[in-house]
N, C-alpha and C. Protein backbone atom coordinates (compact mmCIF):
# COMPACT_ATOMS: atom_id res chain seq x y z
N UNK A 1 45.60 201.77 -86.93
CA UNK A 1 46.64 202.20 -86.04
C UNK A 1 46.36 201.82 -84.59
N UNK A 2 45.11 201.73 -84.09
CA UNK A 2 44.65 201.33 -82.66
C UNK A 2 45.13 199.74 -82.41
N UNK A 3 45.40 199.14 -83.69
CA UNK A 3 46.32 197.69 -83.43
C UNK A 3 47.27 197.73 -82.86
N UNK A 4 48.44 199.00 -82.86
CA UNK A 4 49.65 198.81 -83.24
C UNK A 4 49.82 200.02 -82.17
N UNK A 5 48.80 200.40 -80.96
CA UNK A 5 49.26 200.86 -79.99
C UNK A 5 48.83 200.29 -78.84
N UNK A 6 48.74 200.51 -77.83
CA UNK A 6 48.23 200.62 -76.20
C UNK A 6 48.02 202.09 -75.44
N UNK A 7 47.04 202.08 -74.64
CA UNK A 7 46.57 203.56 -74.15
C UNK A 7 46.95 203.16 -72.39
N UNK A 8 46.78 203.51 -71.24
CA UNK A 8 46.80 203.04 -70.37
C UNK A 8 46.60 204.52 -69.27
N UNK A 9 45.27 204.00 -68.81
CA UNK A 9 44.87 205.35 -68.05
C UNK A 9 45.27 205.08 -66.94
N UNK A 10 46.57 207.22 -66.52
CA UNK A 10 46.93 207.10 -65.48
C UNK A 10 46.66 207.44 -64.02
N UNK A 11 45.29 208.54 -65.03
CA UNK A 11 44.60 209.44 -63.91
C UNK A 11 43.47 210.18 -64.86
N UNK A 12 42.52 210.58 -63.80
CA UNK A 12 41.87 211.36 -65.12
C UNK A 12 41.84 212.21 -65.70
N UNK A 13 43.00 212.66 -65.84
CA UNK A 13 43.55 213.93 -67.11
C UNK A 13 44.39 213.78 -67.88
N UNK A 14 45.52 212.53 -67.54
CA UNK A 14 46.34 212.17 -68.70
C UNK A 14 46.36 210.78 -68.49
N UNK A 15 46.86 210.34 -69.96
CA UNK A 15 46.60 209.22 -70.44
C UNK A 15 48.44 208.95 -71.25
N UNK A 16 48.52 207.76 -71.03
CA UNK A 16 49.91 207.79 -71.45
C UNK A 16 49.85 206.18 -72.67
N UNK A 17 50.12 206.65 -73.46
CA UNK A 17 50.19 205.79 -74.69
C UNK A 17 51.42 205.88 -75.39
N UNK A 18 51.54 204.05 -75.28
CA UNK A 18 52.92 203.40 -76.14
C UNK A 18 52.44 203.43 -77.51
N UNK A 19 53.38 203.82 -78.13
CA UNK A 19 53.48 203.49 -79.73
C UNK A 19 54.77 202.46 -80.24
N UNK A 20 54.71 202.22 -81.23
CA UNK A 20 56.24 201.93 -81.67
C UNK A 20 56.64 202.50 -82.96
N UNK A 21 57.78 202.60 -82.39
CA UNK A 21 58.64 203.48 -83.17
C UNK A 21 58.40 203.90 -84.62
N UNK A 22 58.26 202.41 -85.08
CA UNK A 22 57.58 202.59 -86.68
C UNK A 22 56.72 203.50 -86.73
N UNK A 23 55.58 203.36 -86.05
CA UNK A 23 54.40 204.67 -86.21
C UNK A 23 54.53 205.69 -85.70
N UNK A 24 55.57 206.02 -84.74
CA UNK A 24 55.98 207.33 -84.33
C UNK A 24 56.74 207.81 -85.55
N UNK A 25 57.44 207.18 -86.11
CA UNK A 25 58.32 207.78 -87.14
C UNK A 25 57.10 208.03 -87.96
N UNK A 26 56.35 207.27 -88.42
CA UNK A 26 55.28 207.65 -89.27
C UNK A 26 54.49 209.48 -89.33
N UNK A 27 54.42 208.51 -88.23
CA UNK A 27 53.17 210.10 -87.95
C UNK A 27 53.75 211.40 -87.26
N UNK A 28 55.53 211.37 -87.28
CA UNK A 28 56.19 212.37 -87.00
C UNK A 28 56.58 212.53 -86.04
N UNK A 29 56.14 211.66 -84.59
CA UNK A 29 55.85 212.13 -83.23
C UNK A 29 57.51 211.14 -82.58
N UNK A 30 58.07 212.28 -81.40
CA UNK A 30 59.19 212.44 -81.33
C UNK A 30 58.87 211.21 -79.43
N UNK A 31 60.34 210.66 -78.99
CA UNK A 31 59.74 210.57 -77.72
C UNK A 31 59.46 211.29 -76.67
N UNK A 32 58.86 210.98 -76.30
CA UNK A 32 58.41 212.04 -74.92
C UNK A 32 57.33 213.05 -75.61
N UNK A 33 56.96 213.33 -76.23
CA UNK A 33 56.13 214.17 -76.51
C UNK A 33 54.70 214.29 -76.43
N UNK A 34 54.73 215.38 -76.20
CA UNK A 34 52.47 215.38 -75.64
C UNK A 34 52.15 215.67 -76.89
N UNK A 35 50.78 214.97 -77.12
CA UNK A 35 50.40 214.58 -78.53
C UNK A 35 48.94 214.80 -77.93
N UNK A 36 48.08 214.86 -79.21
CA UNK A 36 46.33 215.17 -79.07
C UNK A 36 46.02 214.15 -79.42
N UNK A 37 44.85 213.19 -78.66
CA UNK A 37 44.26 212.01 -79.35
C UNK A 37 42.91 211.47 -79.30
N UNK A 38 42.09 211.76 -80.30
CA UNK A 38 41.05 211.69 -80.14
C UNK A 38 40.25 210.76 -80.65
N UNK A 39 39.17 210.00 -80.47
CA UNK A 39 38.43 209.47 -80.38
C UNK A 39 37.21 209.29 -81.68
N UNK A 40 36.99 208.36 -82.71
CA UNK A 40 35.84 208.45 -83.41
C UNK A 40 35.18 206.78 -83.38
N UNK A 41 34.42 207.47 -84.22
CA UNK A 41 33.30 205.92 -84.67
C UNK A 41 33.75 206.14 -86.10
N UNK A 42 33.87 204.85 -86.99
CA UNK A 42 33.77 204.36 -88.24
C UNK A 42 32.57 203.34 -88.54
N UNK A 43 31.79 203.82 -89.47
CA UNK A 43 30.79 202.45 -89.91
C UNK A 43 32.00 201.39 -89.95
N UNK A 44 30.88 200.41 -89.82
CA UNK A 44 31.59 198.68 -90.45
C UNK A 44 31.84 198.74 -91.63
N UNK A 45 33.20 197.74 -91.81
CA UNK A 45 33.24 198.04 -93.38
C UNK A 45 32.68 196.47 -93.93
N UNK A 46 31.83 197.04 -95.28
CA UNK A 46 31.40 195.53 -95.84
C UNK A 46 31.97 195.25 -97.32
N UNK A 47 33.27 196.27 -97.71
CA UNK A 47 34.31 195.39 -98.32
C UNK A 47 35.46 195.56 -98.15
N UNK A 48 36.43 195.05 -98.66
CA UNK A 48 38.29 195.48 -98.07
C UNK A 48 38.54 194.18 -100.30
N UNK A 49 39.75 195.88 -100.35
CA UNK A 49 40.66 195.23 -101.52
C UNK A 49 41.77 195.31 -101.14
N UNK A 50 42.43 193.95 -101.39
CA UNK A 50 43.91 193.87 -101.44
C UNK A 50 44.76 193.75 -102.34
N UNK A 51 45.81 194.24 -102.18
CA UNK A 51 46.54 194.31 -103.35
C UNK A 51 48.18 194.10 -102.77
N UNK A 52 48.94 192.80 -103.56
CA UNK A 52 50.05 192.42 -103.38
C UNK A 52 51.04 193.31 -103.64
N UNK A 53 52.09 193.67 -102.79
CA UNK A 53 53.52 194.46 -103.17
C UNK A 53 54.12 193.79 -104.19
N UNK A 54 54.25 192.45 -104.40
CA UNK A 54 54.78 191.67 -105.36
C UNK A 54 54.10 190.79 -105.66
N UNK A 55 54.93 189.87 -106.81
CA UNK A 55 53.86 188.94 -107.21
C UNK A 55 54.60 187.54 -106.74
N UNK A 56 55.46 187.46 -105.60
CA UNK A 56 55.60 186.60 -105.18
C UNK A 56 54.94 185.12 -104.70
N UNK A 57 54.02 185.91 -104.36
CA UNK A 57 52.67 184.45 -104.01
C UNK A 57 51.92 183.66 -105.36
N UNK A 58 52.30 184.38 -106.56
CA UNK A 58 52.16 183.31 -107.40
C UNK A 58 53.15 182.57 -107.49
N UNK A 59 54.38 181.97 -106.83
CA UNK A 59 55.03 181.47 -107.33
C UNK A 59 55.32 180.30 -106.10
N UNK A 60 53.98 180.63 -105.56
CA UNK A 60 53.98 178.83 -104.38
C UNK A 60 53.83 178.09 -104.98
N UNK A 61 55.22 176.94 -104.39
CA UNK A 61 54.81 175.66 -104.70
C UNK A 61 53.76 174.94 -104.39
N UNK A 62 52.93 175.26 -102.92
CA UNK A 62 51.92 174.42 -102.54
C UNK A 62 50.97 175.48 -101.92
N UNK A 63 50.33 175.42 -103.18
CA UNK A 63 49.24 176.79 -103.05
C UNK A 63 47.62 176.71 -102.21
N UNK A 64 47.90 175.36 -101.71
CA UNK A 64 47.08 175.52 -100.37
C UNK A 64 47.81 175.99 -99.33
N UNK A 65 49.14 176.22 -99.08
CA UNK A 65 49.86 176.83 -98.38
C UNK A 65 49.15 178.11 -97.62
N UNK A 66 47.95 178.84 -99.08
CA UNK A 66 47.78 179.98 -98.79
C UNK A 66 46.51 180.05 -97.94
């Protein structure tokens, strides 16, 4: 989610962060609204699975495409 925002400090007590809409709708949050946002660490990750919505990509014609 830290992709798919911006933070932008205005002073040092508030902080005013863009979202878009998509993830506001997501995560419930209305405009204008004061929201809590806090801060962690995640280990590195040393695997990631993906998994296709469809099976469209088998059906390239030029499958170095991919």
């Amino acid at each position: 989610m830290i992709n798919n925002s911006a933070a932008i400090n205005a002073d040092a007590y508030w902080v005013s962060v863009f979202l878009f809409f998509q993830l506001m709708t997501h995560l419930g949050v209305v405009e204008n609204e004061i929201v809590l946002v806090r801060s962690t660490s995640l280990p590195t990750a040393t695997f990631i699975k993906l998994q296709p919505h469809t099976k469209d990509f088998l059906n390239v014609s030029y499958p170095r495409e991919l």
